[in-house]
Protein backbone atom coordinates (compact mmCIF):
# COMPACT_ATOMS: atom_id res chain seq x y z
CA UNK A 1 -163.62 -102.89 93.96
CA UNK A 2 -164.90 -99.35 92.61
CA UNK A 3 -164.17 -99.14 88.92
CA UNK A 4 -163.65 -95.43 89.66
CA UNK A 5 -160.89 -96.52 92.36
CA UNK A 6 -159.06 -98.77 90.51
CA UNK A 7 -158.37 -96.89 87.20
CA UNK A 8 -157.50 -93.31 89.18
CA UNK A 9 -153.69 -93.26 89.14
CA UNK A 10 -152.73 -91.34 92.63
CA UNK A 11 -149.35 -88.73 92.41
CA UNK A 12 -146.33 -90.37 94.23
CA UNK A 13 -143.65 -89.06 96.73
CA UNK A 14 -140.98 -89.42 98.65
CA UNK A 15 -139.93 -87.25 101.42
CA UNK A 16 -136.52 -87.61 103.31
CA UNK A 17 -136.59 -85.50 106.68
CA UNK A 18 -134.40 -85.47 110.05
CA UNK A 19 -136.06 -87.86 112.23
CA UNK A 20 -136.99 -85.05 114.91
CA UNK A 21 -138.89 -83.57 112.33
CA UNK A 22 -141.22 -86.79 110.95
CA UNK A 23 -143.74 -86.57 113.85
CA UNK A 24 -144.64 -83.29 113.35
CA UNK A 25 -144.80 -84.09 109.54
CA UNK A 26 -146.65 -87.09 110.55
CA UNK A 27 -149.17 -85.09 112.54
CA UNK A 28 -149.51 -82.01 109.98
CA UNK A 29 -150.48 -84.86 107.35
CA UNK A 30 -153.13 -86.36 109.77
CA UNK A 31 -154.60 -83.32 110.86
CA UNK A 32 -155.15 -82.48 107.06
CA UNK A 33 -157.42 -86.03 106.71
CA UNK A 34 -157.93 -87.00 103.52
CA UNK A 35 -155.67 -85.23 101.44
CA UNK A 36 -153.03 -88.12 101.50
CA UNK A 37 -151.83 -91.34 102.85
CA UNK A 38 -148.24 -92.12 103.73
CA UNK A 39 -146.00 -94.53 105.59
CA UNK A 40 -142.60 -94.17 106.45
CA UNK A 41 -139.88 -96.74 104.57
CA UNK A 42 -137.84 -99.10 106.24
CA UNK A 43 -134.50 -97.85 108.16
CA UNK A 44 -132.09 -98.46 110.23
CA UNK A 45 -131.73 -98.43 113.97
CA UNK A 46 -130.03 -95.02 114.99
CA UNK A 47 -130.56 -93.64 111.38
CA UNK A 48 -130.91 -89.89 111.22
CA UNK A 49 -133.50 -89.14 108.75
CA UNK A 50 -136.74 -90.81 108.03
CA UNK A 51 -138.09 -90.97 104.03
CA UNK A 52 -141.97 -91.30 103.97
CA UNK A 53 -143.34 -92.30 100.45
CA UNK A 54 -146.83 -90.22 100.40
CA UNK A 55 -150.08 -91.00 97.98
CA UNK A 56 -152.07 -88.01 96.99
CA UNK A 57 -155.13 -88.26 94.67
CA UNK A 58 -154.81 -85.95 91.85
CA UNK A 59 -157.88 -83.74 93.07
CA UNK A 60 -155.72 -83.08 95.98
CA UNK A 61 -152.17 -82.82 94.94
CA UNK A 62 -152.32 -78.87 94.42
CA UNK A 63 -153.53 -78.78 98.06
CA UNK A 64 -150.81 -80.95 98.87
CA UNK A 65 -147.80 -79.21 97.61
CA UNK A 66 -149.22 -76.08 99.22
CA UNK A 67 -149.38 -77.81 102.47
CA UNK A 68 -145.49 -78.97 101.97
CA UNK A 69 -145.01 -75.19 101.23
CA UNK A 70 -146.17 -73.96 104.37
CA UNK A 71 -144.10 -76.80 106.29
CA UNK A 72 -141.16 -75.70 104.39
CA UNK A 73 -141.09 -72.73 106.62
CA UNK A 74 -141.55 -74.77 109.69
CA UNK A 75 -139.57 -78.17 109.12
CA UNK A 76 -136.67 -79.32 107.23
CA UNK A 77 -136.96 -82.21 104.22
CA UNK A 78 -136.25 -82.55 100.24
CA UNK A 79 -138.57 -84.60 97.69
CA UNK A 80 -136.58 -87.24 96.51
């Protein structure tokens, strides 16, 4: 593996959002390729919220929390 890669430590989060609002998160994050990667954590059938743990690169991270500024406006969720 790239020595560069493995020694770059990558800025953690975790989102919690209403589950009506994770695709639209989902697509705003993959329309924006590059900036991150995420997955959404393990729930529960007929759970109400989603929590996606996201991976941004710390070139990227200002970009990042700008982007979750402008969704602020549009979609509901907290940084846990």
């Amino acid at each position: 593996m790239n020595t560069y890669l493995e020694n770059k430590k990558l800025n953690y989060y975790v989102l919690e959002m209403p589950k009506e609002d994770s695709s639209f998160f989902y697509f705003t994050l993959e329309s924006n390729e590059g900036i991150c990667f995420y997955s959404t954590l393990d729930f529960e059938k007929g759970e109400k919220t989603r929590k996606v743990e996201v991976h941004v690169p710390p070139e990227w991270n200002h970009s990042f929390l700008s982007l979750l500024e402008h969704l602020s406006k549009t979609i509901s969720f907290k940084i846990l």
